[in-house]
Protein backbone atom coordinates (compact mmCIF):
# COMPACT_ATOMS: atom_id res chain seq x y z
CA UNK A 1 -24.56 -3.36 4.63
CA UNK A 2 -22.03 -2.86 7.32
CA UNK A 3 -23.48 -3.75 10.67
CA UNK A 4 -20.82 -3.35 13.05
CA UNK A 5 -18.09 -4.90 10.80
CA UNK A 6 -14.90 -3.30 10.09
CA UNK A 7 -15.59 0.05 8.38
CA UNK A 8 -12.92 1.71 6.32
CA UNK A 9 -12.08 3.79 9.09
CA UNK A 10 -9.21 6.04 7.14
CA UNK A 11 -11.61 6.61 4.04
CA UNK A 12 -14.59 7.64 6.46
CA UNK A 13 -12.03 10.12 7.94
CA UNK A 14 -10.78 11.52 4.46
CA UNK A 15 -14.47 11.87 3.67
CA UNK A 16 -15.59 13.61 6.29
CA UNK A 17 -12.60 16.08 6.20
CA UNK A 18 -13.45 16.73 2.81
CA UNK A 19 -17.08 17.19 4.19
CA UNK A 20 -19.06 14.84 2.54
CA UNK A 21 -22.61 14.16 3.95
CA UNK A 22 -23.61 11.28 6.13
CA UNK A 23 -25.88 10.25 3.72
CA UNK A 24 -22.57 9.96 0.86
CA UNK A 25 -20.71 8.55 3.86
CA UNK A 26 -23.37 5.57 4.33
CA UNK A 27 -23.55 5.03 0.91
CA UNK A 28 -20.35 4.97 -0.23
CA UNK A 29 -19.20 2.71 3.14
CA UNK A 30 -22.09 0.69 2.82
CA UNK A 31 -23.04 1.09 6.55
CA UNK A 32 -26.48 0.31 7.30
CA UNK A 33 -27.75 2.94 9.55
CA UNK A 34 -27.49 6.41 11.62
CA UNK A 35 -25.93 5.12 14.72
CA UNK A 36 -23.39 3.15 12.98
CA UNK A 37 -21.76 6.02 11.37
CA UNK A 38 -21.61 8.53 13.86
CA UNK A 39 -20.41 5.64 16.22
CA UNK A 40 -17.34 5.01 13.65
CA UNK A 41 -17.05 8.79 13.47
CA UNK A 42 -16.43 9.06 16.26
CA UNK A 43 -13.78 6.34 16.91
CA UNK A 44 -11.99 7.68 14.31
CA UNK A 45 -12.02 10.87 14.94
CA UNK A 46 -11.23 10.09 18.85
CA UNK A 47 -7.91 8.26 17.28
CA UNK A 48 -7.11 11.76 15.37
CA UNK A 49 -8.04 14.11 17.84
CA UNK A 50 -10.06 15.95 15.95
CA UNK A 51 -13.67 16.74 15.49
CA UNK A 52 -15.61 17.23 12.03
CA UNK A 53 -18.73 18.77 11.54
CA UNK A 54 -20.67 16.44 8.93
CA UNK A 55 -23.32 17.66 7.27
CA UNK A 56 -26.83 15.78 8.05
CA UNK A 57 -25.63 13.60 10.83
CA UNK A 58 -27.58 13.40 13.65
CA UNK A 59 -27.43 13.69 17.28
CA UNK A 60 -26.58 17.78 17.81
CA UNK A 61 -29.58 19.42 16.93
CA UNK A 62 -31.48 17.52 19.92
CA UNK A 63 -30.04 20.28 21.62
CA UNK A 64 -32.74 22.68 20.14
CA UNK A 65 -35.66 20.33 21.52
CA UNK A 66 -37.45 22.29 24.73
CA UNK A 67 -40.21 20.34 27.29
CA UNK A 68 -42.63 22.74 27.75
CA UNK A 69 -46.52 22.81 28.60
CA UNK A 70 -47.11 21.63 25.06
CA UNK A 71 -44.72 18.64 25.77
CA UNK A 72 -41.90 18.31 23.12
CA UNK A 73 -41.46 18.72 19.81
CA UNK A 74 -39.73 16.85 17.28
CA UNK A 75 -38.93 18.59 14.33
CA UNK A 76 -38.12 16.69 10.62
CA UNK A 77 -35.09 18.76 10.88
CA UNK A 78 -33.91 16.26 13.97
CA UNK A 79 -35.27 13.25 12.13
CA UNK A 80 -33.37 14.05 8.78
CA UNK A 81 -30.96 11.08 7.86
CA UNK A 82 -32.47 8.68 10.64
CA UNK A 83 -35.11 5.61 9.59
CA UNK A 84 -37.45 8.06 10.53
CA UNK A 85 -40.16 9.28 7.88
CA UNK A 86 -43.89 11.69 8.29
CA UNK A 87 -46.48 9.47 9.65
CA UNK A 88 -44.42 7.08 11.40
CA UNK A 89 -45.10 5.00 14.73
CA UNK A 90 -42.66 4.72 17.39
CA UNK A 91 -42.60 3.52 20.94
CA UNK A 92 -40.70 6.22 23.50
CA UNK A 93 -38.81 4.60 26.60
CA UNK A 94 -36.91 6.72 28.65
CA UNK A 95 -33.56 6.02 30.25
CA UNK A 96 -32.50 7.95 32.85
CA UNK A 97 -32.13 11.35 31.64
CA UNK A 98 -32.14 10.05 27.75
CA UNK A 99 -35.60 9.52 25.78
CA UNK A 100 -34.93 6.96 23.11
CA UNK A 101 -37.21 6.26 19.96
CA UNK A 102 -37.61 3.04 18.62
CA UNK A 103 -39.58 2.76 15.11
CA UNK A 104 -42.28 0.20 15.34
CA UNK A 105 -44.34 0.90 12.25
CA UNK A 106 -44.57 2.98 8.97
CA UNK A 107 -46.23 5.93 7.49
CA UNK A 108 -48.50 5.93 5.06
């Protein structure tokens, strides 16, 4: 899988303008993860000037997440398409004003 390597940066634009999912996307590019795509995404759509919503890619429905007395929430919905699965265990770290999960064991 890709892992930083060049990624066929005018077919990932053609497929996302034709709005394919990320999931298609990974699969067809054989990139390996999440972060990789949207990362290459975004390069390439930086280069166009454009923007193109992509159906299950992650990162903008964070937005939806509240702190409240309860503490916060983390829906599947804002899991869908990440390594993330029900049952899960992850270490939190926070970085400045960013809270970043990192996986460290799986669900049942």
């Amino acid at each position: 899988m890709t892992d930083g390597r060049q990624i066929e940066m005018k077919r990932l634009r053609d497929m996302a303008k034709s709005g394919k999912s990320a999931q298609e996307m990974m699969a067809a590019l054989n990139i390996a993860d999440m972060a990789a795509l949207k990362q290459a995404l975004e390069a390439a759509m930086r280069r166009e000037g454009e923007r193109v919503v992509v159906p299950g890619l992650t990162g903008e429905p964070a937005l939806d997440a509240r702190y409240t007395d309860e503490g916060i929430r983390i829906s599947p919905q804002m899991l869908e398409g990440t390594a993330f699965r029900r049952g899960d265990a992850f270490k939190l770290k926070v970085e400045g004003d960013r809270i970043v999960m990192q996986k460290t064991g799986g669900g049942p």
